[in-house]
Protein backbone atom coordinates (compact mmCIF):
# COMPACT_ATOMS: atom_id res chain seq x y z
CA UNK A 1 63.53 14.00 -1.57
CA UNK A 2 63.31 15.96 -1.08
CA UNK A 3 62.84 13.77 -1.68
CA UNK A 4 63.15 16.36 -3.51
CA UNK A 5 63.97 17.08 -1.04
CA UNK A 6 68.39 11.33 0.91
CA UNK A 7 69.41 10.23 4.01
CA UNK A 8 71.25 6.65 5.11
CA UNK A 9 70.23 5.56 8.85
CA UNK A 10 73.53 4.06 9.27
CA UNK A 11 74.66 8.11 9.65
CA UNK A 12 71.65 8.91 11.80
CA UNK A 13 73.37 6.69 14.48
CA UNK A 14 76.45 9.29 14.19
CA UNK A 15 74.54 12.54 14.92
CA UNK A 16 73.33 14.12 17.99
CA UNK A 17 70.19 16.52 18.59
CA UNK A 18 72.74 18.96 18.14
CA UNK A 19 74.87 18.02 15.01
CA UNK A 20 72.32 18.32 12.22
CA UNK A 21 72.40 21.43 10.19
CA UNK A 22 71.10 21.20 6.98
CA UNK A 23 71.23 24.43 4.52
CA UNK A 24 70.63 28.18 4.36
CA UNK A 25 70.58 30.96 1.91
CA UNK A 26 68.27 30.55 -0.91
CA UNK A 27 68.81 30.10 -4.75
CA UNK A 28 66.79 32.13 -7.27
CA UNK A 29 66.93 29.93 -10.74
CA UNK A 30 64.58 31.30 -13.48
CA UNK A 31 62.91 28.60 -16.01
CA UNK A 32 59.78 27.18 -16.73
CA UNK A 33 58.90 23.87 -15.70
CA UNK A 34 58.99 21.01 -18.54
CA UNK A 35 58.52 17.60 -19.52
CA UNK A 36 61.31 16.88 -21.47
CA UNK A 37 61.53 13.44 -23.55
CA UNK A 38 63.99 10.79 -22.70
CA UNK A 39 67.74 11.26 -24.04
CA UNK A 40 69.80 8.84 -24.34
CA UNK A 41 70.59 6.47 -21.65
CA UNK A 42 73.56 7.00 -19.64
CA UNK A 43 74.99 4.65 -17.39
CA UNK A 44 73.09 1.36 -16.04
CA UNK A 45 74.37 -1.10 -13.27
CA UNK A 46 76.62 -3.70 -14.60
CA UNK A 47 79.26 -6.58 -13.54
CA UNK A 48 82.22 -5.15 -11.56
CA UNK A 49 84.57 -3.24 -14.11
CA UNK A 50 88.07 -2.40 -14.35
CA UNK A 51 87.83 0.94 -13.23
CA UNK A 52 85.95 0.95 -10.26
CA UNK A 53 86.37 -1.84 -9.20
CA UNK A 54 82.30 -2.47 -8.26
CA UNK A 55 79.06 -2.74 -9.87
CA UNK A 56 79.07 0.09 -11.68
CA UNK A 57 80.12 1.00 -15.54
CA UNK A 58 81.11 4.62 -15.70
CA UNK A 59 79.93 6.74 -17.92
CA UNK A 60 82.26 8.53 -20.61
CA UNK A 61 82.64 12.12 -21.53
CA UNK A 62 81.58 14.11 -24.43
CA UNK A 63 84.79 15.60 -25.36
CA UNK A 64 84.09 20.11 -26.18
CA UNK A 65 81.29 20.18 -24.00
CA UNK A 66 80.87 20.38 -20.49
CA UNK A 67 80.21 17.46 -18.68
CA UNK A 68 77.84 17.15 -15.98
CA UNK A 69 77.46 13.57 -14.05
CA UNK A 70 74.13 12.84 -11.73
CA UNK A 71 74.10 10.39 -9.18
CA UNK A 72 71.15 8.35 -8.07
CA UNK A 73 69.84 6.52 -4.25
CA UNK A 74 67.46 4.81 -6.61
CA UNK A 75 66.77 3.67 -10.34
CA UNK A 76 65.70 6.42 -12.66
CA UNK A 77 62.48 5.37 -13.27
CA UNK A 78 61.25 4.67 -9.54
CA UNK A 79 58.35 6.62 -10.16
CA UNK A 80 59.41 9.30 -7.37
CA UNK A 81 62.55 10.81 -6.05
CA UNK A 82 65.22 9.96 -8.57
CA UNK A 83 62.82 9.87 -11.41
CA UNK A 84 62.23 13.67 -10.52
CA UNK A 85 65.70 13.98 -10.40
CA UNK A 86 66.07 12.15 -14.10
CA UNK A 87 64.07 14.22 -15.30
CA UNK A 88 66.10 17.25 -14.57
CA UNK A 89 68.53 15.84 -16.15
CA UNK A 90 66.74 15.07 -19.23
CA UNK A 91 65.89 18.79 -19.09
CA UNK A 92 69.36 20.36 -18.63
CA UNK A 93 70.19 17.95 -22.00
CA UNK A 94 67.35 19.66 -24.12
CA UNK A 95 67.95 23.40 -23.20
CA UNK A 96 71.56 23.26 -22.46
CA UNK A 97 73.31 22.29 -25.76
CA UNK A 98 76.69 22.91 -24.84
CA UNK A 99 76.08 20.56 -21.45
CA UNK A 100 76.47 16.48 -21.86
CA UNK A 101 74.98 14.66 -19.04
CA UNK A 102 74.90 11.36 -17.75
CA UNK A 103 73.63 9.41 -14.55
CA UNK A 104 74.58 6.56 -12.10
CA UNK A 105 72.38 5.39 -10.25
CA UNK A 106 70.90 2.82 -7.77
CA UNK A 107 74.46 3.66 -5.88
CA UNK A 108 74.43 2.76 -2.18
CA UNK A 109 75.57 5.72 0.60
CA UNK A 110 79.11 5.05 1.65
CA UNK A 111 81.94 3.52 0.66
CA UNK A 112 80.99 3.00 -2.82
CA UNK A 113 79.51 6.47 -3.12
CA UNK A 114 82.68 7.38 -2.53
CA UNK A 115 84.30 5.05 -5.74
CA UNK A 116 81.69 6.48 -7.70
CA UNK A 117 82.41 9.97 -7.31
CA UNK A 118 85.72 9.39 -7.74
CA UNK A 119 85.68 7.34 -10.78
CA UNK A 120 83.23 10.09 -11.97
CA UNK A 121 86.12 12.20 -11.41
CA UNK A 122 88.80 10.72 -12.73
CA UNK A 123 86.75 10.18 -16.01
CA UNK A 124 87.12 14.06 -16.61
CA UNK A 125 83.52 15.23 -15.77
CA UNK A 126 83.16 19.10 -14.94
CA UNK A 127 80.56 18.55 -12.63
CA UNK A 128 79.19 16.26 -10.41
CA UNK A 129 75.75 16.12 -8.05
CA UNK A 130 74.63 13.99 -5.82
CA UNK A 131 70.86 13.48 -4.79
CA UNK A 132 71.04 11.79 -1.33
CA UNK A 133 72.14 12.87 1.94
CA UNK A 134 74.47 9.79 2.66
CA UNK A 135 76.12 11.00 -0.51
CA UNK A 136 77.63 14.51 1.57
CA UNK A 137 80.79 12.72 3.49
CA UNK A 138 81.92 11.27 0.19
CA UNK A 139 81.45 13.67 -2.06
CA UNK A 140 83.25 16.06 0.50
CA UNK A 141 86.29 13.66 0.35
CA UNK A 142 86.65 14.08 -3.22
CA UNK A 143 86.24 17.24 -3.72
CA UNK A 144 89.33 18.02 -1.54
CA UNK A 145 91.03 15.75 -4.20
CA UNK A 146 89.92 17.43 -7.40
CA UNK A 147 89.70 21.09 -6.65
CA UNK A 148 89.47 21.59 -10.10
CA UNK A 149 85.85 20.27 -10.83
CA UNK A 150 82.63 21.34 -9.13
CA UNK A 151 80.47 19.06 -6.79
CA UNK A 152 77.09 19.61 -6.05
CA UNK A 153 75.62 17.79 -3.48
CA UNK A 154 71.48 18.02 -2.50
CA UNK A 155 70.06 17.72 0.29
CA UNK A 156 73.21 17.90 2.85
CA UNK A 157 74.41 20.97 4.83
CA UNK A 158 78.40 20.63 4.20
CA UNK A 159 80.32 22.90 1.71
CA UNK A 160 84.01 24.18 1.38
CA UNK A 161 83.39 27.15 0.23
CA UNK A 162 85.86 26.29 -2.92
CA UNK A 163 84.17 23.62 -5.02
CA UNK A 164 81.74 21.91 -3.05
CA UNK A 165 78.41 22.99 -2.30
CA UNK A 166 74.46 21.90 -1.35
CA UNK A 167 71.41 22.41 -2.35
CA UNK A 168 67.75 21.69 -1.21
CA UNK A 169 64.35 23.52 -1.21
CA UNK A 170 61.01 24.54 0.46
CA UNK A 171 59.01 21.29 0.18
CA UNK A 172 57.42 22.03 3.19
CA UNK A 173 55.62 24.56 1.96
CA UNK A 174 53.51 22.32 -0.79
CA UNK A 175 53.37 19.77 2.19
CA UNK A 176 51.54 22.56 3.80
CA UNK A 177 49.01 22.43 1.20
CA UNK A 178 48.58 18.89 0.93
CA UNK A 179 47.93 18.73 4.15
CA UNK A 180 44.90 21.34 3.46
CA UNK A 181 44.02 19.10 0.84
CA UNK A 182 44.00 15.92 3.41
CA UNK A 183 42.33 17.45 6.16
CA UNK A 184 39.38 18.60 3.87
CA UNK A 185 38.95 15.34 1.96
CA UNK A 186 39.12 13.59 6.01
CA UNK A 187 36.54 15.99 7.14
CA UNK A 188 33.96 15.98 4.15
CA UNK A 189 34.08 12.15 4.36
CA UNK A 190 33.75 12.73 8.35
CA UNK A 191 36.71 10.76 9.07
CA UNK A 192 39.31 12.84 10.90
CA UNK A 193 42.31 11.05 11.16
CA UNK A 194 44.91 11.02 8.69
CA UNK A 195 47.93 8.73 8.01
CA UNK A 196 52.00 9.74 7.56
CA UNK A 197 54.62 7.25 6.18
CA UNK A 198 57.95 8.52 7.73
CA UNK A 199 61.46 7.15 6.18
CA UNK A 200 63.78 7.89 8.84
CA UNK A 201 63.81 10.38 11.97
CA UNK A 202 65.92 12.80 11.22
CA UNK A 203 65.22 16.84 10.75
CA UNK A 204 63.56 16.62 7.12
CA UNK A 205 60.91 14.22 8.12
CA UNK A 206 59.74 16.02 11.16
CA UNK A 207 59.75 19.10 9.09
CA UNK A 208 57.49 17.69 6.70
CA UNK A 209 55.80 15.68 8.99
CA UNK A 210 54.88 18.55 10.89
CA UNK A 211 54.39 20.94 7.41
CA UNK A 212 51.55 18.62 6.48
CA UNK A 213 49.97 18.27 9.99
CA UNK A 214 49.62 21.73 10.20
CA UNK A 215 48.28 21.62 6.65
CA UNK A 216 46.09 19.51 7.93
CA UNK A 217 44.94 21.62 10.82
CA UNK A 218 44.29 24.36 8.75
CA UNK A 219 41.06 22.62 7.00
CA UNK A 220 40.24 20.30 9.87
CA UNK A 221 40.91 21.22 13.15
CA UNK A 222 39.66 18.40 14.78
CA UNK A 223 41.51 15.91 12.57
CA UNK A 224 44.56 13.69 14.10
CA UNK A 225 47.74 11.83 12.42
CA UNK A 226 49.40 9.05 13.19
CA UNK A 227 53.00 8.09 11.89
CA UNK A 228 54.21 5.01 11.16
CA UNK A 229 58.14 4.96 10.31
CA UNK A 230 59.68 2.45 7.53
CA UNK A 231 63.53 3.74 7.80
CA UNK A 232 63.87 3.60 4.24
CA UNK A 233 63.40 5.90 1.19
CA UNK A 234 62.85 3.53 -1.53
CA UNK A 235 61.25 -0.28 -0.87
CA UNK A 236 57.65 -0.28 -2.33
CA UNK A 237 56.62 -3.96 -0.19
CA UNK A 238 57.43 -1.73 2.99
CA UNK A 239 55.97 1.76 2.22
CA UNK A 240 52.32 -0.08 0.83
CA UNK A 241 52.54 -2.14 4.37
CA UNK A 242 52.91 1.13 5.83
CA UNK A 243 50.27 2.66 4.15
CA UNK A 244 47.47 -0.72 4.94
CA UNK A 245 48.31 -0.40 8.42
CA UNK A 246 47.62 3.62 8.80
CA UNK A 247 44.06 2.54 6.90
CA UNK A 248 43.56 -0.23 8.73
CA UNK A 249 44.21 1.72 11.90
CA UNK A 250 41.78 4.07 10.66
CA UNK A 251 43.59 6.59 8.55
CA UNK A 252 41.13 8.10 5.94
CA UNK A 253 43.91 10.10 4.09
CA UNK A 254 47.43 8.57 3.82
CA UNK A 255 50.52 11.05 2.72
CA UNK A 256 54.04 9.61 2.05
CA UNK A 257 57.31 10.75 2.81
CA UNK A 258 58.99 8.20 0.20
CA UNK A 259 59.39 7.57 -3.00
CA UNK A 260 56.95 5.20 -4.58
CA UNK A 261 53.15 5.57 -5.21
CA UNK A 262 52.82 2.53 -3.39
CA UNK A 263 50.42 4.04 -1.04
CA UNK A 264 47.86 5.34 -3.57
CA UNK A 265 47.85 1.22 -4.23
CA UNK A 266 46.73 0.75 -0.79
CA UNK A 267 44.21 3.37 -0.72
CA UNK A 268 43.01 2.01 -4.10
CA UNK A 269 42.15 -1.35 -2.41
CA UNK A 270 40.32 0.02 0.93
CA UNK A 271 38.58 2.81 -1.34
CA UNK A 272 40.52 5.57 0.64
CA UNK A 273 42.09 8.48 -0.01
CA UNK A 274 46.44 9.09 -0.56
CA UNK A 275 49.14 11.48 -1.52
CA UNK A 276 52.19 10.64 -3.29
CA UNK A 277 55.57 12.68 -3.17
CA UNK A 278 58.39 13.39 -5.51
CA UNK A 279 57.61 13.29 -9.03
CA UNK A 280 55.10 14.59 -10.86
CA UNK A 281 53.93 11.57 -12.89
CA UNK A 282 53.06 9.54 -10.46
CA UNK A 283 49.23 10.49 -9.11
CA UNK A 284 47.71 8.06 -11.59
CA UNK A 285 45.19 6.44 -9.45
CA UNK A 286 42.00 7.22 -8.65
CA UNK A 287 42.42 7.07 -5.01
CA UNK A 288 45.33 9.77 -5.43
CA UNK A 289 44.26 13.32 -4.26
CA UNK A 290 47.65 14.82 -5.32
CA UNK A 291 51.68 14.63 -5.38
CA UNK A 292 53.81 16.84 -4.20
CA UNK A 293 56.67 17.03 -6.99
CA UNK A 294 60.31 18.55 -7.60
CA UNK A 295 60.81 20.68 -10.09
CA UNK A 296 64.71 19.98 -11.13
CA UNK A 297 65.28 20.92 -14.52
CA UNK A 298 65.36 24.86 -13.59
CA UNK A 299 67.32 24.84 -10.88
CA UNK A 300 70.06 22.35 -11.98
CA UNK A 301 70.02 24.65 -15.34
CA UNK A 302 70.43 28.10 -13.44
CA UNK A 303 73.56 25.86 -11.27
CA UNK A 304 74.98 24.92 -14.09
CA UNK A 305 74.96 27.84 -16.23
CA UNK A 306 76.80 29.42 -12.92
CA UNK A 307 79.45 26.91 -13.23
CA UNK A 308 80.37 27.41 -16.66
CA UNK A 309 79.93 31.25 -16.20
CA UNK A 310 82.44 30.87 -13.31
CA UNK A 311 79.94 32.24 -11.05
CA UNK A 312 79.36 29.54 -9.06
CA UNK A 313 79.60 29.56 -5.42
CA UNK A 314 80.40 26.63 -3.53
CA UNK A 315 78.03 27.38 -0.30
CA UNK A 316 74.19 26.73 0.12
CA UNK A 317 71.01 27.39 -1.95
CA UNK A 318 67.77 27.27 -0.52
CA UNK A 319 64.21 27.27 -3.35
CA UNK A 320 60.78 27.88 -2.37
CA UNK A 321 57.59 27.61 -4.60
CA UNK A 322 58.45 30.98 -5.91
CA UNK A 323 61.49 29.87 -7.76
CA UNK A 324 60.18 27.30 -10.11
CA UNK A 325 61.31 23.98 -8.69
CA UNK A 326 58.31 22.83 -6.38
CA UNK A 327 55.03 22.16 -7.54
CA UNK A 328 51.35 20.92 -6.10
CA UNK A 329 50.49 17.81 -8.73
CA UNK A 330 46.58 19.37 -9.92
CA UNK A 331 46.87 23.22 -8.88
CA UNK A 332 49.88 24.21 -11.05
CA UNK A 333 49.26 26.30 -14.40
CA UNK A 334 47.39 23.46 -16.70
CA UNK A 335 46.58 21.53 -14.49
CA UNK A 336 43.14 20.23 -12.66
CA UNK A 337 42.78 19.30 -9.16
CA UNK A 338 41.84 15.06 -8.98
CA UNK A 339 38.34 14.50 -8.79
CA UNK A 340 38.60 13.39 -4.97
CA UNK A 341 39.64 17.12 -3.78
CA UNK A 342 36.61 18.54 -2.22
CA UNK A 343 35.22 21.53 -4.12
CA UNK A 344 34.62 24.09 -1.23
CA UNK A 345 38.73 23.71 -0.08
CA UNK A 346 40.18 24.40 -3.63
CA UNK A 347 40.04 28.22 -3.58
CA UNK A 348 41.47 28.31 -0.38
CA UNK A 349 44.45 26.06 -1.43
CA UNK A 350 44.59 28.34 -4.58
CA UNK A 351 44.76 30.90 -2.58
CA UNK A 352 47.82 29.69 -0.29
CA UNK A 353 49.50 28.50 -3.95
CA UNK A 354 49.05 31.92 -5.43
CA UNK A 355 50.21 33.95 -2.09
CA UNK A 356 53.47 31.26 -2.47
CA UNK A 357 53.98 31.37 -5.84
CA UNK A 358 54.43 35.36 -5.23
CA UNK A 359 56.50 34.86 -2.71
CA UNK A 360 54.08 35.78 0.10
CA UNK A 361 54.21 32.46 1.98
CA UNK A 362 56.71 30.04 2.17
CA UNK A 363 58.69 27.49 4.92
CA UNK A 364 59.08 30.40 7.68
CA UNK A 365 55.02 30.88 7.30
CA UNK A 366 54.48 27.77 7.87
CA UNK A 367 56.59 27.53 10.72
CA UNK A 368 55.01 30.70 12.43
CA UNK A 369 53.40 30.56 16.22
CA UNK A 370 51.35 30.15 17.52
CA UNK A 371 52.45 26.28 17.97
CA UNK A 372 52.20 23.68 20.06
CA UNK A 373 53.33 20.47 20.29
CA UNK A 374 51.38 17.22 21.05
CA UNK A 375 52.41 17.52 24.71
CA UNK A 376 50.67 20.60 25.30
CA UNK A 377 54.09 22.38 25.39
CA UNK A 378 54.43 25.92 23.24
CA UNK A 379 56.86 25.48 20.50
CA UNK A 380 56.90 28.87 19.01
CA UNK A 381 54.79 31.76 20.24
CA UNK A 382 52.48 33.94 18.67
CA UNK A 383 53.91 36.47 16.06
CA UNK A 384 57.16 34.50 16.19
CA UNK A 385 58.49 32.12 13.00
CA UNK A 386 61.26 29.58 12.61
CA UNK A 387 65.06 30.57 11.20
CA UNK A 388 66.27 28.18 8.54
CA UNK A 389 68.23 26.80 11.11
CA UNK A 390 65.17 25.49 13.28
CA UNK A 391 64.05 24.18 10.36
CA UNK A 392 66.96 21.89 9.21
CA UNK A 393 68.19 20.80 12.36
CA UNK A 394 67.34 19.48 16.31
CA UNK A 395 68.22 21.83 18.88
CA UNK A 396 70.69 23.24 20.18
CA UNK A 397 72.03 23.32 16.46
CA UNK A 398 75.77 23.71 15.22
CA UNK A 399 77.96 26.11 15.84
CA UNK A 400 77.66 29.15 14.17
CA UNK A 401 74.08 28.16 12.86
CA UNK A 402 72.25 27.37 16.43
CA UNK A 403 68.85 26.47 16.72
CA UNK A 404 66.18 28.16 19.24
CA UNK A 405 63.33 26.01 18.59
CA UNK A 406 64.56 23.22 16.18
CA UNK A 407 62.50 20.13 14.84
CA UNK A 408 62.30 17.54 17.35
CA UNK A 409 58.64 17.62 18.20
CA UNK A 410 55.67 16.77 16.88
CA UNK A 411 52.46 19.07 15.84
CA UNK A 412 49.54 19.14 18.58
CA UNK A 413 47.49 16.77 16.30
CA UNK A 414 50.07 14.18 15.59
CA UNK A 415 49.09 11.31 18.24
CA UNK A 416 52.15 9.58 17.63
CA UNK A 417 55.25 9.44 20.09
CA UNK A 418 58.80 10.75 19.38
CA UNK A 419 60.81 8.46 18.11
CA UNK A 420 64.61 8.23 19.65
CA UNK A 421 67.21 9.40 17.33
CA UNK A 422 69.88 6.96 17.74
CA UNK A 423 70.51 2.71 17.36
C-alpha cells in the first residue's frame, strides 16, 4: 500500500457500495529497479512550530532545483509501506540531480494532512505526493489553492484534471502469485488452509484478498482462507495478534495486507509459514516464503520528469508488473526463491512472472471467469474479465465509471463472512 498500493476508516463510514472509485488508465514509466543508499534526512516529527502550527517541522527548499515533497501514513523506516515509498524517494535523489526531495511523515489523515500539504505549499515546493488514501480530500483542497504546483496523490481516485492527479498499480497481480506460492507450500505440508490479515474493508482489500485466494486456488484447489480484519495499516502488536490467531485457528500459510513483517514473527514462533507485503527488505526470516514489494523509484522518476517537462497530466495512472514498479521478493532478476517455496511450484510461478512481466497477464487476468463466490453465486462468467472499474470499487460504481461486477464478495474458498461496510 499498496500498500503500495492508504486508507483512514473514519472515511469508510462516508462511502456507500456505490461511491468508491478508485483509478483507471495506466502509466508506462521506464527504469530499472534500485537500491539506492540513504540521502540525507529530511524532515522528522518535532514540537509544534510556528508555521504549522502542529507537530510537524517543515522541510525547506533547495533554491534552482525543483522541489519535490513526499508525505508519509507511517515512519520511513516501518519496514513496509512507507519504507517502500522512502525508498523511492531516495531513488528519485540519486538519478534525478536537478530534483531535491524531502519527506514528512508519520502524518495522520485529516485535518492535519491538510496543514501539511499546505505548509508544504506555502514553503515553495513544486511538487507534492501523498501515499495514503485519507490523504485525497486534503490534498484536493489545496490544490484548488495553489494551481500553480503539482499534487500527486497515490492510491485515491480524485483528480482535477489541472494539477491534481492519482496514482496506484497492479498489486494484485503479484498477490496472485503469492497466493500460488501459499497454496503450494499449504498443500506439500498437507495443510490446506491459509490465513489473510485484512486492514480495513474497503475495495483494495477485497481485491487483494480475493487476488491471493485465487492464487491460492490455482496450486491447491482444495485449500481454504480465513480473514481476520485489524482496521489498521500500520500497528505491529495488532497485525502479529492477527497473524497467532489465523495459526492458531489452523492457518498453515499466513499473508498480510499491512505493513509490518510482524507476521513472519508469528510464523517464526509456531514453525509456520508467512508472506510479508510492501517493501522489499523485509522477508528476513526464515519462516518468510516471500514479500510482495513496490517498486517506487521508477515510477515517481518517469512522474516527475513529466512535471518538469510540462507533460504532466493531472488524471490517473494505473502500473502493472510490466512497468517496473511491482515485484515478487525471490523470483525477480537476482534473486532466489526462500528455501520454504516448494520446488515443483517455482516454474509454474516463473512462468505466470515471465507471461506478466511481458505484459501477457496482469489484474484483468486475474479477475477473469469463471468465478464464484463463497456463496455458490457466479461472479463473473466464463470468458468474461473485470473493467478497472470492478476492480477499484463496490457495485453499482460512480457515475461515469459504473461497475458490473465490483468487489464486494469473497472468492469460493474464502470461509470467512462479508464484513459490513459502514460504523
Amino acid at each position: 500500500m499498496f500498500r503500495y498500493v492508504r486508507y483512514n476508516f473514519f472515511i469508510i463510514a462516508a462511502l456507500t457500495l456505490g461511491a468508491v472509485l478508485m483509478l483507471a488508465a495506466c502509466a508506462t514509466p521506464a527504469a530499472s529497479p534500485t537500491s539506492a543508499p540513504p540521502t540525507a534526512a529530511a524532515a522528522q516529527p518535532t514540537t509544534a512550530p510556528a508555521d504549522t502550527g502542529s507537530k510537524f517541522q517543515i522541510p525547506e527548499i533547495e533554491q534552482g532545483k525543483y522541489n519535490v515533497a513526499f508525505i508519509y501514513i507511517g515512519p520511513h523506516d516501518d519496514g513496509g509501506y512507507s519504507q517502500a515509498h522512502e525508498l523511492g524517494r531516495q531513488y528519485v535523489d540519486k538519478n534525478m540531480p536537478g530534483v531535491h526531495t524531502a519527506y514528512v511523515e508519520l502524518v495522520p489523515e485529516g485535518t492535519e494532512a491538510e496543514q501539511v500539504i499546505r505548509s508544504l505549499a506555502r514553503k515553495g515546493f513544486d511538487a507534492i505526493i501523498a501515499t495514503s488514501f485519507g490523504y485525497m480530500d486534503p490534498m484536493a483542497t489545496v490544490a484548488e489553492e495553489f494551481p500553480d504546483i503539482k499534487f500527486l496523490h497515490v492510491s485515491g481516485y480524485k483528480s482535477n484534471g489541472k494539477n491534481f492527479g492519482n496514482m496506484f498499480g497492479g498489486m494484485e497481480t503479484i498477490k496472485y502469485m503469492a497466493g500460488m506460492i501459499a497454496g503450494a507450500r499449504a498443500k506439500a505440508d498437507n495443510n490446506p488452509k491459509v490465513g489473510y490479515i485484512a486492514t480495513f474493508p474497503i475495495p483494495e482489500e477485497f481485491r487483494l484478498g480475493n487476488a491471493f485466494a485465487l492464487g491460492v486456488q490455482k496450486t491447491c484447489p482444495e485449500c481454504k482462507m480465513d480473514v481476520r480484519w485489524i482496521n489498521t495499516w500500520h500497528d505491529p502488536v495488532k497485525e502479529k495478534d492477527a497473524a497467532a490467531s489465523l495459526f492458531d485457528g489452523g492457518a498453515d500459510v499466513v499473508m498480510t495486507g499491512a505493513d509490518t513483517p510482524a507476521n513472519a514473527e508469528a510464523a517464526k514462533e509456531r514453525g509456520k509459514w508467512a508472506i510479508t507485503y510492501d517493501y522489499e527488505g523485509n522477508c528476513k526470516l526464515e519462516s518468510c516464503l516471500t514479500t510482495m514489494y513496490w517498486n517506487w523509484g521508477p515510477i515517481y522518476a518517469a512522474d516527475i520528469k513529466a512535471m518538469q517537462d510540462g507533460t504532466w497530466k493531472a488524471g490517473s495512472e494505473y502500473f502493472d508488473v510490466k512497468d517496473g514498479g511491482l515485484g515478487l521478493f525471490g523470483f525477480m532478476d537476482g534473486q532466489t526463491p526462500q528455501a520454504g517455496v516448494p520446488a515443483d511450484a517455482i516454474p509454474q510461478i516463473r512462468q505466470v512472472l515471465a507471461d506478466a512481466l511481458a505484459g501477457k497477464f496482469d489484474r484483468f487476468s486475474v479477475f477473469s471467469g469463471p468465478i464464484k463466490d463463497n456463496k455458490g453465486n457466479e461472479v463473473i462468467a466464463a470468458g468474461q474479465h473485470f473493467e478497472q472499474s470492478d476492480i477499484d470499487q463496490f457495485k453499482p460504481g460512480a457515475p461515469g465509471f459504473e461497475a458490473k461486477y465490483g468487489m464486494y464478495w469473497w472468492n469460493e474458498n474464502v470461509i470467512a463472512e462479508l464484513p459490513k461496510l459502514s460504523q
